[in-house]
PDB file of N, CA and C in Angstrom:
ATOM      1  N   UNK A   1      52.209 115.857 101.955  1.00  0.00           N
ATOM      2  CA  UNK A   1      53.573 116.239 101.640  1.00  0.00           C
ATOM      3  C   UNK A   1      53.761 116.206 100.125  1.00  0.00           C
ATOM      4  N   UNK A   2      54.378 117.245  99.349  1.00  0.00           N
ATOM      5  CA  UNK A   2      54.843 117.246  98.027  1.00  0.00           C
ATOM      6  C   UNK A   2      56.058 116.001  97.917  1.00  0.00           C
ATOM      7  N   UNK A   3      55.876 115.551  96.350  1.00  0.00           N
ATOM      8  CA  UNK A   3      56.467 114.955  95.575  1.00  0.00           C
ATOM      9  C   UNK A   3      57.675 115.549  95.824  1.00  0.00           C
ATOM     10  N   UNK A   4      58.578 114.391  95.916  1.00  0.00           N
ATOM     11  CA  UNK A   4      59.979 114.901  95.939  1.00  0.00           C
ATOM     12  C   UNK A   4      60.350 115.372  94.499  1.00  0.00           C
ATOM     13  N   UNK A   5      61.229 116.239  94.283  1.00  0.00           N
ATOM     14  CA  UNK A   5      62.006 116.552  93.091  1.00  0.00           C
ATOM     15  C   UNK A   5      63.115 115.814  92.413  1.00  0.00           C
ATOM     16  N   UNK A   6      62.966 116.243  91.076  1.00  0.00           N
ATOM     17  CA  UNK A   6      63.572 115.020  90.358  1.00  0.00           C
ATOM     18  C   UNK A   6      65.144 115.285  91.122  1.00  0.00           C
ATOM     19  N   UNK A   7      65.967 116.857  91.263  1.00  0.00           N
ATOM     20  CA  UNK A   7      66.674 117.201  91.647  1.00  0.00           C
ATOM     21  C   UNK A   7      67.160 116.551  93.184  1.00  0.00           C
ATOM     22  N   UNK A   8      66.171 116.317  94.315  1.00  0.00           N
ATOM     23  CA  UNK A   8      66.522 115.641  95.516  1.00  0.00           C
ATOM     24  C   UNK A   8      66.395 114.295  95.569  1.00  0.00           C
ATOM     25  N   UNK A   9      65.570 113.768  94.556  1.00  0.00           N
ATOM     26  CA  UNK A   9      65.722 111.945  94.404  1.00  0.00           C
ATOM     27  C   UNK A   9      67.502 111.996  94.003  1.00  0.00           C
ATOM     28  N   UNK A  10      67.860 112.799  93.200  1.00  0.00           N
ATOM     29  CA  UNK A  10      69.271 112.502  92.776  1.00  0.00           C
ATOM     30  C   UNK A  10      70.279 112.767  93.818  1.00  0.00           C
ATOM     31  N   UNK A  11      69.656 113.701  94.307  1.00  0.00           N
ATOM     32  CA  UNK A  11      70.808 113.912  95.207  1.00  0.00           C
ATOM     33  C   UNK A  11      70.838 113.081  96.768  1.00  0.00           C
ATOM     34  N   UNK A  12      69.952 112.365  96.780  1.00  0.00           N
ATOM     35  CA  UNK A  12      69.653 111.249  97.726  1.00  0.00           C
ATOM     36  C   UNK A  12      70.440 110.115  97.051  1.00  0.00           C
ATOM     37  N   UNK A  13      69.958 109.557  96.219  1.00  0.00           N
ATOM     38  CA  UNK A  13      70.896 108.417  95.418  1.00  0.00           C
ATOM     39  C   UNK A  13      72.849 108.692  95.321  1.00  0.00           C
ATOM     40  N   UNK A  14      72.906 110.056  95.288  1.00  0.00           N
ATOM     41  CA  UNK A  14      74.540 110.231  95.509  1.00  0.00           C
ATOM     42  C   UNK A  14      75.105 110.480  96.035  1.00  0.00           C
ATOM     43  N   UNK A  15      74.463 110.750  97.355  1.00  0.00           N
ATOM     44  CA  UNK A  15      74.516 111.025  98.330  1.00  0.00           C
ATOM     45  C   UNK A  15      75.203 109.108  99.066  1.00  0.00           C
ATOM     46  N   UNK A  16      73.574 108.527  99.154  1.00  0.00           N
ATOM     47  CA  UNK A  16      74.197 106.733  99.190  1.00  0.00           C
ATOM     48  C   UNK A  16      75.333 106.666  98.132  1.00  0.00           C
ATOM     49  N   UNK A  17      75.028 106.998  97.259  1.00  0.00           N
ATOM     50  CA  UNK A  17      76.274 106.239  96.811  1.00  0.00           C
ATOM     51  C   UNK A  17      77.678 106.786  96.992  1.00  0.00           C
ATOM     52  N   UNK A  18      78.111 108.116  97.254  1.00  0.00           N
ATOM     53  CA  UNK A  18      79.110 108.369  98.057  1.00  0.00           C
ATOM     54  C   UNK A  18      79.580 107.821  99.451  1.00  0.00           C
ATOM     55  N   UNK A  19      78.319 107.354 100.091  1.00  0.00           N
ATOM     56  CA  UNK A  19      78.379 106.934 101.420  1.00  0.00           C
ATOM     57  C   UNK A  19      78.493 105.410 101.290  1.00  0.00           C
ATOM     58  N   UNK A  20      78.208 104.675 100.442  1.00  0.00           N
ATOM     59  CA  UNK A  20      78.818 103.213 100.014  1.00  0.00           C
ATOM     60  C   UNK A  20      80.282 103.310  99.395  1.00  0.00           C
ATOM     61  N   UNK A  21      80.519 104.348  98.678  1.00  0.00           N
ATOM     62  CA  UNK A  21      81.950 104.101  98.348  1.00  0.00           C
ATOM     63  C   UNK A  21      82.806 104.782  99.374  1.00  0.00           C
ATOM     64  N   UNK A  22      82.656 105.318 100.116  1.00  0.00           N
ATOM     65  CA  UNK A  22      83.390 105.699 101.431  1.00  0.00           C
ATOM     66  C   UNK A  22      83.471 104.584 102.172  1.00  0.00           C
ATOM     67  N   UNK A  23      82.726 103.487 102.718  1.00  0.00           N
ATOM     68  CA  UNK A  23      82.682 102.556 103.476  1.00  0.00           C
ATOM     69  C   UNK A  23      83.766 101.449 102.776  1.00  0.00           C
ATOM     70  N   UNK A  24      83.077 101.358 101.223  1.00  0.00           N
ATOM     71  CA  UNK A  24      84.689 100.545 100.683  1.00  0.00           C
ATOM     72  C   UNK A  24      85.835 100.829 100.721  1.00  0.00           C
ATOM     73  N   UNK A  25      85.980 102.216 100.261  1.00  0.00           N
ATOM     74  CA  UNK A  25      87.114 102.862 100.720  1.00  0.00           C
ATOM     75  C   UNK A  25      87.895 102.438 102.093  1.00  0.00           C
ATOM     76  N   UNK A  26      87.072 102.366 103.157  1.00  0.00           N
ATOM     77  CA  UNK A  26      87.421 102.375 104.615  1.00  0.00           C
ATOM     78  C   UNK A  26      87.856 101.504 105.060  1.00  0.00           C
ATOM     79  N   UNK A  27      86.988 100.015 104.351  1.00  0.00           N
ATOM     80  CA  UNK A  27      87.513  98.861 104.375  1.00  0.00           C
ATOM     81  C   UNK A  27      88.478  98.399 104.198  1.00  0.00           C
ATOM     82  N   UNK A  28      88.518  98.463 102.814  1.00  0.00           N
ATOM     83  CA  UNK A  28      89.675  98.612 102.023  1.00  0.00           C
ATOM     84  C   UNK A  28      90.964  98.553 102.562  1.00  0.00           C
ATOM     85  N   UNK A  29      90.595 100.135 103.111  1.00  0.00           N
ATOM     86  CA  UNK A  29      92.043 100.863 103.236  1.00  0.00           C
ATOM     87  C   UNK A  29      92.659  99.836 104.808  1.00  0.00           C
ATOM     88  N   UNK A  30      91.458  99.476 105.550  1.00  0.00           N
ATOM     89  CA  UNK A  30      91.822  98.966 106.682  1.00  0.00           C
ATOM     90  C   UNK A  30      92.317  97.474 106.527  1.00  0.00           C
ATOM     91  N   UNK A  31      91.854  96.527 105.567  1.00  0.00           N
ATOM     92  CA  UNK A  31      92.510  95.435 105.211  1.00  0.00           C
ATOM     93  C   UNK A  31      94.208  95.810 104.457  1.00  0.00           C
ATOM     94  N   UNK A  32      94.354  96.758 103.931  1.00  0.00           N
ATOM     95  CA  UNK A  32      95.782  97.135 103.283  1.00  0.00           C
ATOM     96  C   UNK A  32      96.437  97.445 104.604  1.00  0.00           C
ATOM     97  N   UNK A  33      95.836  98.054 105.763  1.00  0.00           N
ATOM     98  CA  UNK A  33      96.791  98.640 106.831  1.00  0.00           C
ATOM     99  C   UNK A  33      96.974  97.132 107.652  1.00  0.00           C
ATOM    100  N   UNK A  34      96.222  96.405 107.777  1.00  0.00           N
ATOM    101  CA  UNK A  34      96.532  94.987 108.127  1.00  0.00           C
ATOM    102  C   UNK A  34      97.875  94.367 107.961  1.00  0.00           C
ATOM    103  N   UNK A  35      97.287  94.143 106.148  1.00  0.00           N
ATOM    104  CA  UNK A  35      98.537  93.276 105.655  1.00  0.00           C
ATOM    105  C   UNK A  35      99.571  94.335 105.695  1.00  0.00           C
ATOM    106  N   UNK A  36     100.283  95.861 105.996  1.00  0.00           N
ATOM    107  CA  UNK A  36     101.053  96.042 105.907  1.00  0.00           C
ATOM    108  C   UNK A  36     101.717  95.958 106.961  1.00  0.00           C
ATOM    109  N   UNK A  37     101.099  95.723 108.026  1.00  0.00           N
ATOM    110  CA  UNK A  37     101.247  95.336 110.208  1.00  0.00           C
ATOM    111  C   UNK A  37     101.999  93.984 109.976  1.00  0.00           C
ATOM    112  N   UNK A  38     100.921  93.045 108.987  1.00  0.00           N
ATOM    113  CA  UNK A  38     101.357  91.908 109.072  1.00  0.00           C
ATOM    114  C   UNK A  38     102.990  91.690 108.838  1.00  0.00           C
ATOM    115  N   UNK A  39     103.332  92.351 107.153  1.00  0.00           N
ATOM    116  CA  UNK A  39     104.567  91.854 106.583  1.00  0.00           C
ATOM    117  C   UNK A  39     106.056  92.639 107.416  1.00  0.00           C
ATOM    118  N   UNK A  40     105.291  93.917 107.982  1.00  0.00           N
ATOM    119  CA  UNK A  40     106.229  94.166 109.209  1.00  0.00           C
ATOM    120  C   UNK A  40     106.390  93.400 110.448  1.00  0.00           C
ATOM    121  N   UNK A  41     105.758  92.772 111.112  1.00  0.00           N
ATOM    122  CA  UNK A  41     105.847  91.599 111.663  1.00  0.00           C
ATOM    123  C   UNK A  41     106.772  90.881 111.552  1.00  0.00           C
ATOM    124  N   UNK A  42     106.540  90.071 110.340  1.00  0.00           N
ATOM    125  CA  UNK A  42     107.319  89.318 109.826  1.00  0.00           C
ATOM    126  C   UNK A  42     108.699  89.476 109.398  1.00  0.00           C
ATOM    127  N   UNK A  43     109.115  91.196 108.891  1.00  0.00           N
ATOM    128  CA  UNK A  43     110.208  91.069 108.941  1.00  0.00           C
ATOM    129  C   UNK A  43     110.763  91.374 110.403  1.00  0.00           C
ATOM    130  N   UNK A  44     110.361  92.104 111.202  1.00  0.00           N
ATOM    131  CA  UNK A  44     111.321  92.226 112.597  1.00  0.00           C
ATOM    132  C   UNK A  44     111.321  90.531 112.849  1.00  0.00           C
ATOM    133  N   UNK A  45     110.467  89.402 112.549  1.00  0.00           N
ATOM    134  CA  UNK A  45     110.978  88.420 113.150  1.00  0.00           C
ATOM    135  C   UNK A  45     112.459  87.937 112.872  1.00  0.00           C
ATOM    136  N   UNK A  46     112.162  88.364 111.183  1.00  0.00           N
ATOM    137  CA  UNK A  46     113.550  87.895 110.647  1.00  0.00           C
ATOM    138  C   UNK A  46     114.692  88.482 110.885  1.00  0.00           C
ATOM    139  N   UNK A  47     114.321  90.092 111.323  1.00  0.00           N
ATOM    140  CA  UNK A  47     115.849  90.485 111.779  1.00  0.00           C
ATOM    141  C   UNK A  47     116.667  89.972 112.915  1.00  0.00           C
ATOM    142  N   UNK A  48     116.127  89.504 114.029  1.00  0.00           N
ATOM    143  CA  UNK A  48     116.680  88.592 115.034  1.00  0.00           C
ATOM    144  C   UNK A  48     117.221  87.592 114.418  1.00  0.00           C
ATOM    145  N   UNK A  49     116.944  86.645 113.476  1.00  0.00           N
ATOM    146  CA  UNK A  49     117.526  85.665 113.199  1.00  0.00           C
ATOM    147  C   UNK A  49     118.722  86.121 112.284  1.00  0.00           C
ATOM    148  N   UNK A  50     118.467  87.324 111.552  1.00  0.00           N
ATOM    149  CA  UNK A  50     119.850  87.794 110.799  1.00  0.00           C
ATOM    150  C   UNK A  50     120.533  88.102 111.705  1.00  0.00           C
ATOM    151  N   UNK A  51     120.038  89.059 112.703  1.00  0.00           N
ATOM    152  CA  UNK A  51     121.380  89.637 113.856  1.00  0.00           C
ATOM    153  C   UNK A  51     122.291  88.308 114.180  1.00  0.00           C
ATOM    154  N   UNK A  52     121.468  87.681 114.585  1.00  0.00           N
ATOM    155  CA  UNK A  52     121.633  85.927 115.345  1.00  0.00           C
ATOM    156  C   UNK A  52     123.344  85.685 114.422  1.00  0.00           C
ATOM    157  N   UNK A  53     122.418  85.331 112.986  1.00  0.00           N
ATOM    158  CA  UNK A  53     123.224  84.826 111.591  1.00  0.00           C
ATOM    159  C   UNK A  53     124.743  85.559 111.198  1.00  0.00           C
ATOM    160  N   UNK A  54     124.497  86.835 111.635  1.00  0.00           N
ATOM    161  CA  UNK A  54     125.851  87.895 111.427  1.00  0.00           C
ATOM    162  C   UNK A  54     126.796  88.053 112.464  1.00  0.00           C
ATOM    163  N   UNK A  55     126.054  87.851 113.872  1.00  0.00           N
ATOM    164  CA  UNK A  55     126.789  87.041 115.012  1.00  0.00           C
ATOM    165  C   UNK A  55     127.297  86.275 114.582  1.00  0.00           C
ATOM    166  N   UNK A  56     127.415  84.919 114.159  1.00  0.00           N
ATOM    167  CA  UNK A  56     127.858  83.749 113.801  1.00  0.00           C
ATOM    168  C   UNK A  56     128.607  84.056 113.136  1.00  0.00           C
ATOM    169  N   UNK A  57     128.463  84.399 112.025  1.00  0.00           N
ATOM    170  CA  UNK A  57     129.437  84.870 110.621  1.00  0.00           C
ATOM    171  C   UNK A  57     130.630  85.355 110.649  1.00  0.00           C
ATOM    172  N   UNK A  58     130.189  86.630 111.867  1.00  0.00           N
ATOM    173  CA  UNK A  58     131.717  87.590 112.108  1.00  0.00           C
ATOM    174  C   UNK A  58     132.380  86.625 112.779  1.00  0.00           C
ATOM    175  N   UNK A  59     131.763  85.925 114.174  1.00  0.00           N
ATOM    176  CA  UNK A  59     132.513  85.156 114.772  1.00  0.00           C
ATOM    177  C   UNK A  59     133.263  84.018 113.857  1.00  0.00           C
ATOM    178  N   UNK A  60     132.658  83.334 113.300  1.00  0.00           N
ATOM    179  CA  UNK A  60     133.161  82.531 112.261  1.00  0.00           C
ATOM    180  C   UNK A  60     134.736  82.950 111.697  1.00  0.00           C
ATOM    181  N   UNK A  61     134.290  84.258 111.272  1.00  0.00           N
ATOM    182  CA  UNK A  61     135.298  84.952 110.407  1.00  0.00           C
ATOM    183  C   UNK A  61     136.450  85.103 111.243  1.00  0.00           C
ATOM    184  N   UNK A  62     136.272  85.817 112.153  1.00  0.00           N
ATOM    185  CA  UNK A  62     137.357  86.042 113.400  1.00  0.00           C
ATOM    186  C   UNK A  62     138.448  85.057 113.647  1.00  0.00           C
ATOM    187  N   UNK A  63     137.583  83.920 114.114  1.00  0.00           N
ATOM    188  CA  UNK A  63     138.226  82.652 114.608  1.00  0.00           C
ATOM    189  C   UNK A  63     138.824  81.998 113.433  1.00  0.00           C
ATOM    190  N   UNK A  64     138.395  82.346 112.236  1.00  0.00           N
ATOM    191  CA  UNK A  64     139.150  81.695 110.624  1.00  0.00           C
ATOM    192  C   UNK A  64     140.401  82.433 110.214  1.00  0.00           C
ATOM    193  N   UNK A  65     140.327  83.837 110.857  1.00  0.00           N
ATOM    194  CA  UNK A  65     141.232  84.592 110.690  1.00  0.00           C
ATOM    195  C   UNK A  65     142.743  84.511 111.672  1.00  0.00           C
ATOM    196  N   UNK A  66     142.233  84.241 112.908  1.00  0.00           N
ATOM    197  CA  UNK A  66     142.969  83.690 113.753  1.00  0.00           C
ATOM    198  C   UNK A  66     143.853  82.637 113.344  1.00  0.00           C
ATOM    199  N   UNK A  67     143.223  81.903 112.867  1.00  0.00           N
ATOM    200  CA  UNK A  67     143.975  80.629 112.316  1.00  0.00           C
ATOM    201  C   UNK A  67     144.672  80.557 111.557  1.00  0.00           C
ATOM    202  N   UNK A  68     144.448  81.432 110.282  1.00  0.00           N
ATOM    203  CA  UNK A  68     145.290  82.020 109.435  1.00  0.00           C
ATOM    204  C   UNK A  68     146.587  82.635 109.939  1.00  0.00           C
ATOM    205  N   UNK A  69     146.079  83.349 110.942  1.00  0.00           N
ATOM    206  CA  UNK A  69     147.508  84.250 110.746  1.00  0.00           C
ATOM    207  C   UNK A  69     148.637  83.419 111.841  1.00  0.00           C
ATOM    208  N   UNK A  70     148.091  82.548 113.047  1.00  0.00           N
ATOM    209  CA  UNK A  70     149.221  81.610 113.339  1.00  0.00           C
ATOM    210  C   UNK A  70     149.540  80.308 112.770  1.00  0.00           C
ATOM    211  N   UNK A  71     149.178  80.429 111.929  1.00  0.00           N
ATOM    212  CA  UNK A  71     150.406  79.706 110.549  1.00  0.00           C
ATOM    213  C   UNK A  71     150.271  77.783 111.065  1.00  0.00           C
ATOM    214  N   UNK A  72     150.881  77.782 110.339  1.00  0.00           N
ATOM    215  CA  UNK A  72     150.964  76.031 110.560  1.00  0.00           C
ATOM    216  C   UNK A  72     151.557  75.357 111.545  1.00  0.00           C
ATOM    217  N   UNK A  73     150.857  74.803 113.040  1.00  0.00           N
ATOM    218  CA  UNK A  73     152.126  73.685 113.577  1.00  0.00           C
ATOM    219  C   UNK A  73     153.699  73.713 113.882  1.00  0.00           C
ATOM    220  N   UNK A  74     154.676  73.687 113.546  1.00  0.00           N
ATOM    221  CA  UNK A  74     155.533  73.095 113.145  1.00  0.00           C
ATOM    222  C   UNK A  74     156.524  73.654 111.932  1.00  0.00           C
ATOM    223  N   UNK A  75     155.762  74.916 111.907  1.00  0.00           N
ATOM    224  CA  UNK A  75     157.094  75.295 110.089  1.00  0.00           C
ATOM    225  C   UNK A  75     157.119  76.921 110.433  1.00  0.00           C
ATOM    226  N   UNK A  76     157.365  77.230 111.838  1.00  0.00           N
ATOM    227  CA  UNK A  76     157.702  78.398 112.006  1.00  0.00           C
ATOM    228  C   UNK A  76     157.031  79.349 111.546  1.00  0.00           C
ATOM    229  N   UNK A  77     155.860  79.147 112.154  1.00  0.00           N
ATOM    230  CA  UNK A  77     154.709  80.336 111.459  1.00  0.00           C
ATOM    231  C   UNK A  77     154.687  80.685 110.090  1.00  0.00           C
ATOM    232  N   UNK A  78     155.072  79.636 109.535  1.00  0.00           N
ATOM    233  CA  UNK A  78     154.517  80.003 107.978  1.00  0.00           C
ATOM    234  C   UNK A  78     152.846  79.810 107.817  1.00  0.00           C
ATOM    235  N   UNK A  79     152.762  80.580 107.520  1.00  0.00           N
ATOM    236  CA  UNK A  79     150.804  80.513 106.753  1.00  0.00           C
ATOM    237  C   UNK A  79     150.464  79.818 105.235  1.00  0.00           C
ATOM    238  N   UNK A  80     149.832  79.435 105.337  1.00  0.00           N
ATOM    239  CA  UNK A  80     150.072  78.330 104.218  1.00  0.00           C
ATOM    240  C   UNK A  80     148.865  78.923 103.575  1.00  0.00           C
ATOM    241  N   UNK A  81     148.063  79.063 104.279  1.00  0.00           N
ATOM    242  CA  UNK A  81     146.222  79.395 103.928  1.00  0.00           C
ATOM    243  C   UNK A  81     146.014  80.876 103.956  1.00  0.00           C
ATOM    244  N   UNK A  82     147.403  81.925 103.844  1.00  0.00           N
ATOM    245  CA  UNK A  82     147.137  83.211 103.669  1.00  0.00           C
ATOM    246  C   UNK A  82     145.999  83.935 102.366  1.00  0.00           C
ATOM    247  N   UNK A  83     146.213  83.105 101.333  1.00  0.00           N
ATOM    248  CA  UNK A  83     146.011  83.298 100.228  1.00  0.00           C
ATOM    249  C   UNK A  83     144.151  82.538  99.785  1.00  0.00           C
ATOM    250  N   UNK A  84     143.591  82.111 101.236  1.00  0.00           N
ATOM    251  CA  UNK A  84     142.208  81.688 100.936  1.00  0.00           C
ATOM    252  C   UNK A  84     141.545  82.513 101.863  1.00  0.00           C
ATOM    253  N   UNK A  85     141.871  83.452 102.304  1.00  0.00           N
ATOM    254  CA  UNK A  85     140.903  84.246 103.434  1.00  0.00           C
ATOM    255  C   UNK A  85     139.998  84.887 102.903  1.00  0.00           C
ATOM    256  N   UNK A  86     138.641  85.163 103.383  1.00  0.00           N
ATOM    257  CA  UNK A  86     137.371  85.351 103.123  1.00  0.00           C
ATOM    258  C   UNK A  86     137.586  86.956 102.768  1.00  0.00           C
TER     259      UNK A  86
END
Protein backbone atom coordinates (compact mmCIF):
# COMPACT_ATOMS: atom_id res chain seq x y z
CA UNK A 1 0.00 0.00 0.00
CA UNK A 2 1.27 3.66 -0.81
CA UNK A 3 2.33 6.20 1.70
CA UNK A 4 -0.37 8.22 2.77
CA UNK A 5 -0.30 11.90 1.60
CA UNK A 6 0.80 14.73 3.35
CA UNK A 7 -2.78 16.12 2.21
CA UNK A 8 -4.87 12.91 3.88
CA UNK A 9 -2.66 12.67 7.13
CA UNK A 10 -4.21 16.28 7.51
CA UNK A 11 -7.25 15.68 6.72
CA UNK A 12 -7.47 12.66 9.09
CA UNK A 13 -6.11 14.77 12.02
CA UNK A 14 -9.17 17.35 11.32
CA UNK A 15 -11.23 15.36 10.71
CA UNK A 16 -10.53 13.87 14.78
CA UNK A 17 -10.28 16.92 15.70
CA UNK A 18 -13.63 18.16 14.53
CA UNK A 19 -15.01 14.98 15.89
CA UNK A 20 -13.46 15.75 19.50
CA UNK A 21 -14.77 19.17 19.44
CA UNK A 22 -18.23 18.06 18.48
CA UNK A 23 -18.33 15.61 21.41
CA UNK A 24 -17.38 18.69 23.75
CA UNK A 25 -19.68 20.59 22.21
CA UNK A 26 -22.37 17.83 22.98
CA UNK A 27 -21.42 17.55 26.36
CA UNK A 28 -21.30 20.67 27.08
CA UNK A 29 -24.33 21.65 25.66
CA UNK A 30 -26.01 18.66 27.61
CA UNK A 31 -24.64 19.68 31.10
CA UNK A 32 -26.08 23.50 30.28
CA UNK A 33 -29.52 21.75 29.33
CA UNK A 34 -29.31 20.07 32.82
CA UNK A 35 -28.65 22.96 34.89
CA UNK A 36 -31.26 24.83 32.96
CA UNK A 37 -34.10 21.66 33.94
CA UNK A 38 -32.57 22.06 37.19
CA UNK A 39 -33.15 26.00 38.00
CA UNK A 40 -36.64 25.48 36.40
CA UNK A 41 -37.38 23.02 38.89
CA UNK A 42 -36.63 25.01 41.39
CA UNK A 43 -38.50 27.81 40.48
CA UNK A 44 -42.01 26.00 39.89
CA UNK A 45 -41.20 24.80 43.47
CA UNK A 46 -41.21 28.26 44.55
CA UNK A 47 -44.22 29.30 42.78
CA UNK A 48 -46.51 27.15 45.01
CA UNK A 49 -45.16 28.63 47.95
CA UNK A 50 -45.72 32.24 46.43
CA UNK A 51 -49.28 31.24 45.27
CA UNK A 52 -49.54 29.75 48.98
CA UNK A 53 -47.89 33.42 50.27
CA UNK A 54 -50.38 35.71 48.06
CA UNK A 55 -53.22 33.53 49.35
CA UNK A 56 -52.35 34.64 52.73
CA UNK A 57 -51.62 38.20 51.93
CA UNK A 58 -54.88 38.99 50.05
CA UNK A 59 -56.62 37.17 52.75
CA UNK A 60 -54.76 39.07 55.31
CA UNK A 61 -55.62 42.20 53.49
CA UNK A 62 -59.33 41.48 53.19
CA UNK A 63 -59.91 40.65 56.75
CA UNK A 64 -57.67 44.07 57.70
CA UNK A 65 -59.89 45.81 55.52
CA UNK A 66 -62.93 44.53 57.05
CA UNK A 67 -61.93 45.80 60.18
CA UNK A 68 -61.27 49.01 59.06
CA UNK A 69 -64.26 49.81 57.62
CA UNK A 70 -66.54 48.61 60.78
CA UNK A 71 -65.04 51.18 62.78
CA UNK A 72 -64.54 50.99 66.46
CA UNK A 73 -66.79 49.16 69.20
CA UNK A 74 -68.76 51.61 70.70
CA UNK A 75 -68.36 55.23 68.86
CA UNK A 76 -70.82 54.66 66.17
CA UNK A 77 -68.83 53.40 63.44
CA UNK A 78 -66.29 55.81 63.51
CA UNK A 79 -62.99 54.38 61.90
CA UNK A 80 -60.25 55.46 63.65
CA UNK A 81 -57.61 53.32 61.52
CA UNK A 82 -59.02 54.67 58.11
CA UNK A 83 -55.95 56.51 57.52
CA UNK A 84 -53.35 53.26 58.03
CA UNK A 85 -54.73 50.93 55.35
CA UNK A 86 -52.31 49.02 53.28
Amino acid sequence: MAEESYFEREKARLLQEIATGMEDLISTTNAYNRNIEEAYGVGREFKTVADLWGTFVAGATDRNNELHDQGVPGTGGTTFGASTRW
